[in-house]
C-alpha atoms as a PDB file:
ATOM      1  CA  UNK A   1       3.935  97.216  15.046  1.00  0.00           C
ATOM      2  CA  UNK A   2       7.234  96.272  13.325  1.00  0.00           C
ATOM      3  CA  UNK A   3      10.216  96.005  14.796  1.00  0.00           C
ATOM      4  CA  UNK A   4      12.535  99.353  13.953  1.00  0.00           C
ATOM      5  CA  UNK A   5      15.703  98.722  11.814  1.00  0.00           C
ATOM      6  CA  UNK A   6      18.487  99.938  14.413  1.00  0.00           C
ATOM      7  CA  UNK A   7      22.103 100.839  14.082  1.00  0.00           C
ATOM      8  CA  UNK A   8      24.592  98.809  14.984  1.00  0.00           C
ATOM      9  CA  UNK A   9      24.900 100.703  18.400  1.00  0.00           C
ATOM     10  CA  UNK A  10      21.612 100.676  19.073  1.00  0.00           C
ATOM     11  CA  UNK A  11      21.964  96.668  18.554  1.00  0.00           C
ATOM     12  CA  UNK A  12      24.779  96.727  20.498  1.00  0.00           C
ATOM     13  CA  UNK A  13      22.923  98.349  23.880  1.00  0.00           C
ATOM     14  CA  UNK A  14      19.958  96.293  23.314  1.00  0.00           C
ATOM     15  CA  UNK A  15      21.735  93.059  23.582  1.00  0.00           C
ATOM     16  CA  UNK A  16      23.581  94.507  26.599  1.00  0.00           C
ATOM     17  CA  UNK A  17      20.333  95.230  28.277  1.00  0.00           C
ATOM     18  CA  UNK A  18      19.086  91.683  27.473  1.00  0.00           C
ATOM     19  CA  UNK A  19      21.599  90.050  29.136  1.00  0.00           C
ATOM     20  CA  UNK A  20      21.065  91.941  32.564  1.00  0.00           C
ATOM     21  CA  UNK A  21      23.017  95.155  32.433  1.00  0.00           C
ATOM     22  CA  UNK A  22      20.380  97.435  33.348  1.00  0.00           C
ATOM     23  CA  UNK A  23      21.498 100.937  33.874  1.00  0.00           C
ATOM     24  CA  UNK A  24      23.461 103.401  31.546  1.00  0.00           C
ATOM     25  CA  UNK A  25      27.001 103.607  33.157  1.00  0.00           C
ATOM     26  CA  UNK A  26      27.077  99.015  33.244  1.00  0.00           C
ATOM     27  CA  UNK A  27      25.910  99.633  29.441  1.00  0.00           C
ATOM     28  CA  UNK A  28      28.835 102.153  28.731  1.00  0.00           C
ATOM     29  CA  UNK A  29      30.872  99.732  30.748  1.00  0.00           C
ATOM     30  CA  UNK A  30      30.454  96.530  28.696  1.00  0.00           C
ATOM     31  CA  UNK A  31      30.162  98.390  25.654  1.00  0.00           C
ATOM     32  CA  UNK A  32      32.739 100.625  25.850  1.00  0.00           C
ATOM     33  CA  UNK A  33      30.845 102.951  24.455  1.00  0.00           C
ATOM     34  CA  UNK A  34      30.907 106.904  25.733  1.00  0.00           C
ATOM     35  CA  UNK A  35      27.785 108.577  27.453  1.00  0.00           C
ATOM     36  CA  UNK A  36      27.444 110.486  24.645  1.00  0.00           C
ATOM     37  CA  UNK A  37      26.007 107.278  22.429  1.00  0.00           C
ATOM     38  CA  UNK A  38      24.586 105.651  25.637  1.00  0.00           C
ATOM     39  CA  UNK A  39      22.360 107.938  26.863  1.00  0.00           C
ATOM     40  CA  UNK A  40      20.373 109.528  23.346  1.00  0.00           C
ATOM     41  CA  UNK A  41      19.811 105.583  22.266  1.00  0.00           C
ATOM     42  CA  UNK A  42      18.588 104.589  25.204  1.00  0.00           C
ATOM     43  CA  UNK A  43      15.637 107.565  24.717  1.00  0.00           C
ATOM     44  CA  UNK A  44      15.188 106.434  21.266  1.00  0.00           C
ATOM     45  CA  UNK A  45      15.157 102.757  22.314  1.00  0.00           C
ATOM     46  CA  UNK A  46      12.754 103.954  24.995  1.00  0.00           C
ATOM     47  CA  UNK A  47      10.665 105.746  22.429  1.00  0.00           C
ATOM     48  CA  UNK A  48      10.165 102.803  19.759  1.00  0.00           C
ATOM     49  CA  UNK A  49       8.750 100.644  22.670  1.00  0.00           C
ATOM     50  CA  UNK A  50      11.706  98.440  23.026  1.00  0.00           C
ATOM     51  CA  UNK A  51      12.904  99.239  26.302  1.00  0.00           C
ATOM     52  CA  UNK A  52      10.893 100.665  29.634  1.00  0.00           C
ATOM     53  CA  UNK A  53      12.983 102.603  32.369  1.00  0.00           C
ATOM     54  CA  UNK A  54      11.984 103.959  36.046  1.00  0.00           C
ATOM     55  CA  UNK A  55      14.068 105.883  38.683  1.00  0.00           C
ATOM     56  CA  UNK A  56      15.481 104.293  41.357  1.00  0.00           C
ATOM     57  CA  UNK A  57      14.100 105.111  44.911  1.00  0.00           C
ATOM     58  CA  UNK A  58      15.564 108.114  46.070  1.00  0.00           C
ATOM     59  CA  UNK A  59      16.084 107.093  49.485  1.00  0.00           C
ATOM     60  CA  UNK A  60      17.867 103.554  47.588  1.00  0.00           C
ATOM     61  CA  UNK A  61      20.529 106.469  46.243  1.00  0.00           C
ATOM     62  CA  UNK A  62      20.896 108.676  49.129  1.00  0.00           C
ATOM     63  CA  UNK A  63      21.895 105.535  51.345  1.00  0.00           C
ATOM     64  CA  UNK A  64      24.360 104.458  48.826  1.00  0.00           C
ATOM     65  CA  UNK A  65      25.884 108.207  48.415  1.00  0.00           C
ATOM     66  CA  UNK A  66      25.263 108.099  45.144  1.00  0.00           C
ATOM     67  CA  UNK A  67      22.767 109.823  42.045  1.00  0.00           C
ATOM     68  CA  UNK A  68      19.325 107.850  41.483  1.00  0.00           C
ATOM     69  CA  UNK A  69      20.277 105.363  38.439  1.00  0.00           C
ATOM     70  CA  UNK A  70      17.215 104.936  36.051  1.00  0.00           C
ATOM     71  CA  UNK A  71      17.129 101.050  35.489  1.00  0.00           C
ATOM     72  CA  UNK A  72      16.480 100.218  32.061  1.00  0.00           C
ATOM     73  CA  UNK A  73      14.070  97.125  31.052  1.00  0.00           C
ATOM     74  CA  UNK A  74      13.940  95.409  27.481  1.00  0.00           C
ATOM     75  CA  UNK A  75      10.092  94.579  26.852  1.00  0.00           C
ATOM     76  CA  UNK A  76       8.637  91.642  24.774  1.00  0.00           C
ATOM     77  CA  UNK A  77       8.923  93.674  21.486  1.00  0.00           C
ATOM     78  CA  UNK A  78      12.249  94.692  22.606  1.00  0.00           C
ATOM     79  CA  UNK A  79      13.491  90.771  23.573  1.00  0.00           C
ATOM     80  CA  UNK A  80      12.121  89.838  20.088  1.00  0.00           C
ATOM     81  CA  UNK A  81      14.256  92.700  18.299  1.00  0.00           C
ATOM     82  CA  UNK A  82      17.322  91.842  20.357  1.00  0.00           C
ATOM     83  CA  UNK A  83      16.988  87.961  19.128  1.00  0.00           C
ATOM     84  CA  UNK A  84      16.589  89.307  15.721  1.00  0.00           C
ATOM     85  CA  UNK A  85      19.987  91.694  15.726  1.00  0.00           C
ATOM     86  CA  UNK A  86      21.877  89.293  17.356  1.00  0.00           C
ATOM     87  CA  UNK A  87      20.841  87.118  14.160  1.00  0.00           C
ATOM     88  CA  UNK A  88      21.724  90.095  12.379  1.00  0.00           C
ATOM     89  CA  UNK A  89      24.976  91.135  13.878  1.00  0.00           C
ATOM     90  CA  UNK A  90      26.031  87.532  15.279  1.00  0.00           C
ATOM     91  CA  UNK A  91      29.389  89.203  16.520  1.00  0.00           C
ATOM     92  CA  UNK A  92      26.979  90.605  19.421  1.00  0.00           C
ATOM     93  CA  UNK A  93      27.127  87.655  20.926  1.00  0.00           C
ATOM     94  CA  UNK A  94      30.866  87.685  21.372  1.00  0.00           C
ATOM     95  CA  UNK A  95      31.037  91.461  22.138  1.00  0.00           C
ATOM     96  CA  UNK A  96      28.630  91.804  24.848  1.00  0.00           C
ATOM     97  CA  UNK A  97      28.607  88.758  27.667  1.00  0.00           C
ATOM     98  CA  UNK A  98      25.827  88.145  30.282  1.00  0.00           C
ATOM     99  CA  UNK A  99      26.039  90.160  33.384  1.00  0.00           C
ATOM    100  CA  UNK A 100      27.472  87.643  36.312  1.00  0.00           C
ATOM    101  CA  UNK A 101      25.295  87.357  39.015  1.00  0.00           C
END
């Protein structure tokens, strides 16, 4: 399957994803961008194979005091479309840094 042509914001979240920012409000954070953009190209991202998410544990939430994040995973086809923007767009690599462990 080929790899979708995405947007510049789509680009933009997959790259944050690659680098270890895993749910939506860290991608929002480092992007800047609002929930608005976040959250409808993460499903589309989701949808064209390039990312996989899951729910946190409830119990994980609860004893935090917080709402269940879903964690968001880039998958092979998605790691080979994020090299391939970042070729693309090589300000991506300037905008969006690698999560600090």
């Amino acid at each position: 399957m080929a790899t979708p042509r995405l947007s510049h914001t789509a680009a933009l979240i997959l790259k944050a994803l690659s680098l270890g920012y895993c749910f939506g409000f860290d991608v929002m954070e480092i992007t800047g961008l609002p929930s608005g953009t976040v959250y409808p190209a993460l499903r589309r991202l989701e949808r064209d194979e390039l990312v996989e998410s899951k729910w946190e544990p409830e119990a994980e939430a609860t004893a935090q005091q917080r709402p269940a994040r879903r964690y968001y995973e880039v998958t092979r086809q998605g790691r080979e479309a994020a090299v391939a923007v970042t070729a693309r767009y090589p300000l991506l690599a300037q905008l969006v840094t690698e999560k600090p462990s």
